[in-house]
N, C-alpha and C. Protein backbone atom coordinates (compact mmCIF):
# COMPACT_ATOMS: atom_id res chain seq x y z
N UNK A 1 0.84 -1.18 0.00
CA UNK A 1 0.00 0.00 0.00
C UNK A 1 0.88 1.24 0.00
N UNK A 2 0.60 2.10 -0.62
CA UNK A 2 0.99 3.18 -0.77
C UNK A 2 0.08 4.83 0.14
N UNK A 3 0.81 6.05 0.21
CA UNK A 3 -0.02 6.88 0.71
C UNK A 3 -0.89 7.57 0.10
N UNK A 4 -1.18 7.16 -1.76
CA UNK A 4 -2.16 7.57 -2.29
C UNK A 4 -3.38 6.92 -2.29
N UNK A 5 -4.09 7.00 -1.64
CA UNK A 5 -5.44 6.02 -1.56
C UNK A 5 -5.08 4.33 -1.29
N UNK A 6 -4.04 4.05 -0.88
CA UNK A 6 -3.97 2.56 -1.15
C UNK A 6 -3.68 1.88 -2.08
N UNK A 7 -3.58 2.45 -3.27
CA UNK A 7 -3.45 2.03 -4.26
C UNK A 7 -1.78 2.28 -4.81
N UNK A 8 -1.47 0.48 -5.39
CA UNK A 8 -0.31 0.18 -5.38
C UNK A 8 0.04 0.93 -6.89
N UNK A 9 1.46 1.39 -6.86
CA UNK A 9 1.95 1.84 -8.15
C UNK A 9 2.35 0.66 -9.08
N UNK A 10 2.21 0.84 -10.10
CA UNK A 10 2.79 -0.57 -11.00
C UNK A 10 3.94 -0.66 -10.98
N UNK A 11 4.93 0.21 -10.86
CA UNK A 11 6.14 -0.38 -10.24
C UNK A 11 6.07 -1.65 -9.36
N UNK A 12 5.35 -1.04 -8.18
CA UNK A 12 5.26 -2.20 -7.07
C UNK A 12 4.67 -3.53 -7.32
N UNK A 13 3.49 -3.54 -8.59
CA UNK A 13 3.09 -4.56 -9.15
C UNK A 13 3.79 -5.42 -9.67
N UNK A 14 4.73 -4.76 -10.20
CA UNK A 14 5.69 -5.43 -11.13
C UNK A 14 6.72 -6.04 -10.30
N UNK A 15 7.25 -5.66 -9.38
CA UNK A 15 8.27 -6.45 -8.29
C UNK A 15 7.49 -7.28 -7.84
N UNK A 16 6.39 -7.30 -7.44
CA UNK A 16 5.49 -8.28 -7.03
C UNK A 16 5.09 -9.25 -7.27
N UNK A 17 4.88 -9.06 -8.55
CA UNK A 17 3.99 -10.20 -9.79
C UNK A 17 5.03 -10.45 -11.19
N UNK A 18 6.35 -9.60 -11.04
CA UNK A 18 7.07 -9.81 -12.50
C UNK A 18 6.19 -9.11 -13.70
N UNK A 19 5.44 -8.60 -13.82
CA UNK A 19 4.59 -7.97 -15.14
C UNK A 19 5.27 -7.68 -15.93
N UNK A 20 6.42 -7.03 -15.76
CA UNK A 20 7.48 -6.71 -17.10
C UNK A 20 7.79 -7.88 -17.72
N UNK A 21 8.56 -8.55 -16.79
CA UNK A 21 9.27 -9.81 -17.52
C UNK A 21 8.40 -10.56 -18.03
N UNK A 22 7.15 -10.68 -17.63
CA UNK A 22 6.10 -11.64 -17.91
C UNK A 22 5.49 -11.38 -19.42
N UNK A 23 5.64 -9.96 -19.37
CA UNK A 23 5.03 -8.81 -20.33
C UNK A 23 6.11 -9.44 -21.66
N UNK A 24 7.27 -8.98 -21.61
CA UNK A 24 8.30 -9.18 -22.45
C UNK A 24 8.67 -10.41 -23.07
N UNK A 25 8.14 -11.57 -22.40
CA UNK A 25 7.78 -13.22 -22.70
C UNK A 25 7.41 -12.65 -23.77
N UNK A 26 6.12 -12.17 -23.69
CA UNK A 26 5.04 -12.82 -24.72
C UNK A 26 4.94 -11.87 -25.93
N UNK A 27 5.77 -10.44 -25.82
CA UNK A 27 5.97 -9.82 -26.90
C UNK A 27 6.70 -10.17 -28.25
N UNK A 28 6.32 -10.91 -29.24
CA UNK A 28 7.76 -10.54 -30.08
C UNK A 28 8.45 -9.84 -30.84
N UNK A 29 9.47 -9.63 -30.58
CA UNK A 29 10.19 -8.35 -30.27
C UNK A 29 10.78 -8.64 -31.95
N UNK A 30 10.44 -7.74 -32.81
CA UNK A 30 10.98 -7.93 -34.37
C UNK A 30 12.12 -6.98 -34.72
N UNK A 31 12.66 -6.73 -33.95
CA UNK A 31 13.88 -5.89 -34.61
C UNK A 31 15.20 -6.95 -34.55
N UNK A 32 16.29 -6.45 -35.55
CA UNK A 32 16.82 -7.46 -36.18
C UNK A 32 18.15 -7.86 -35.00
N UNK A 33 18.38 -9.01 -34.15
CA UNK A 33 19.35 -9.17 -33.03
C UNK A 33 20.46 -7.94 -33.00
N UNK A 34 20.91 -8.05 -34.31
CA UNK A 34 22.40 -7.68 -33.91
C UNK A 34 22.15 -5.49 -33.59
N UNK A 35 21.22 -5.12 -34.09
CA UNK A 35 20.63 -3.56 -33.61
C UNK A 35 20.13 -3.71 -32.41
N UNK A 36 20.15 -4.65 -31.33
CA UNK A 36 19.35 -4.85 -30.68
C UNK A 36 20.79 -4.11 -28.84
N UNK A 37 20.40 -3.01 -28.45
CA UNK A 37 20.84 -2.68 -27.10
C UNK A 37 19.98 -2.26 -26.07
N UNK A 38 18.86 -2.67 -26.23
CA UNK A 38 18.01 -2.43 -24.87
C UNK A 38 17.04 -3.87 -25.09
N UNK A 39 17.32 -4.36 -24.30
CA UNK A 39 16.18 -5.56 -23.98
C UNK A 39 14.68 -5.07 -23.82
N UNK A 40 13.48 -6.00 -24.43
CA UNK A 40 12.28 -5.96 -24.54
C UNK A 40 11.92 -4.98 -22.96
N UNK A 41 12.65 -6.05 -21.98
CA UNK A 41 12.05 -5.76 -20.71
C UNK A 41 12.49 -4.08 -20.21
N UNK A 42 13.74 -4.06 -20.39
CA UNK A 42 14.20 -2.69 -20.31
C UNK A 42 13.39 -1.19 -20.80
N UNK A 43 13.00 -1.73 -22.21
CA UNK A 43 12.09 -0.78 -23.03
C UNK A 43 10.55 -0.58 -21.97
N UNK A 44 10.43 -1.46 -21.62
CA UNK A 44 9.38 -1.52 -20.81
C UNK A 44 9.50 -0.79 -19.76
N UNK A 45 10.23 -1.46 -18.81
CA UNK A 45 10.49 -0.46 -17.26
C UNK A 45 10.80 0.99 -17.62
N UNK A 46 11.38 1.30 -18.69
CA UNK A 46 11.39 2.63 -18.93
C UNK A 46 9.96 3.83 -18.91
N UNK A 47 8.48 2.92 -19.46
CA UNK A 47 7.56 3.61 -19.28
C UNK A 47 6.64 3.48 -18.38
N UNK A 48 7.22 2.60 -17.22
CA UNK A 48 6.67 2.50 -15.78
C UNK A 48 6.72 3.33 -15.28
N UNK A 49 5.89 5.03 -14.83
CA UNK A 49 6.10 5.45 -13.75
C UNK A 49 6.74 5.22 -12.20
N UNK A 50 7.66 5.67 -11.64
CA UNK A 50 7.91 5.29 -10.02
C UNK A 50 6.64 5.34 -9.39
């Protein structure tokens, strides 16, 4: 719980439950390996609010 109403940030969801990584499973990710410097999951946590 958090001090905004109780309500958990998805950050916290995500340490909780894995949602990113879980998220990033099931994406497939089409850009070509070798251009590849940020991992699926990375791209992700980036537009997680704290």
């Amino acid at each position: 719980m958090s001090s905004d109403f109780g309500a958990l940030s998805l950050r916290d969801a995500d340490q909780q439950m894995g949602l990113i990584s879980r998220s990033a499973d099931v994406i497939h990710d089409q850009r070509h390996p070798s251009y590849i410097e940020n991992t699926m999951s990375n791209l992700l946590s980036q537009r997680i609010p704290d």
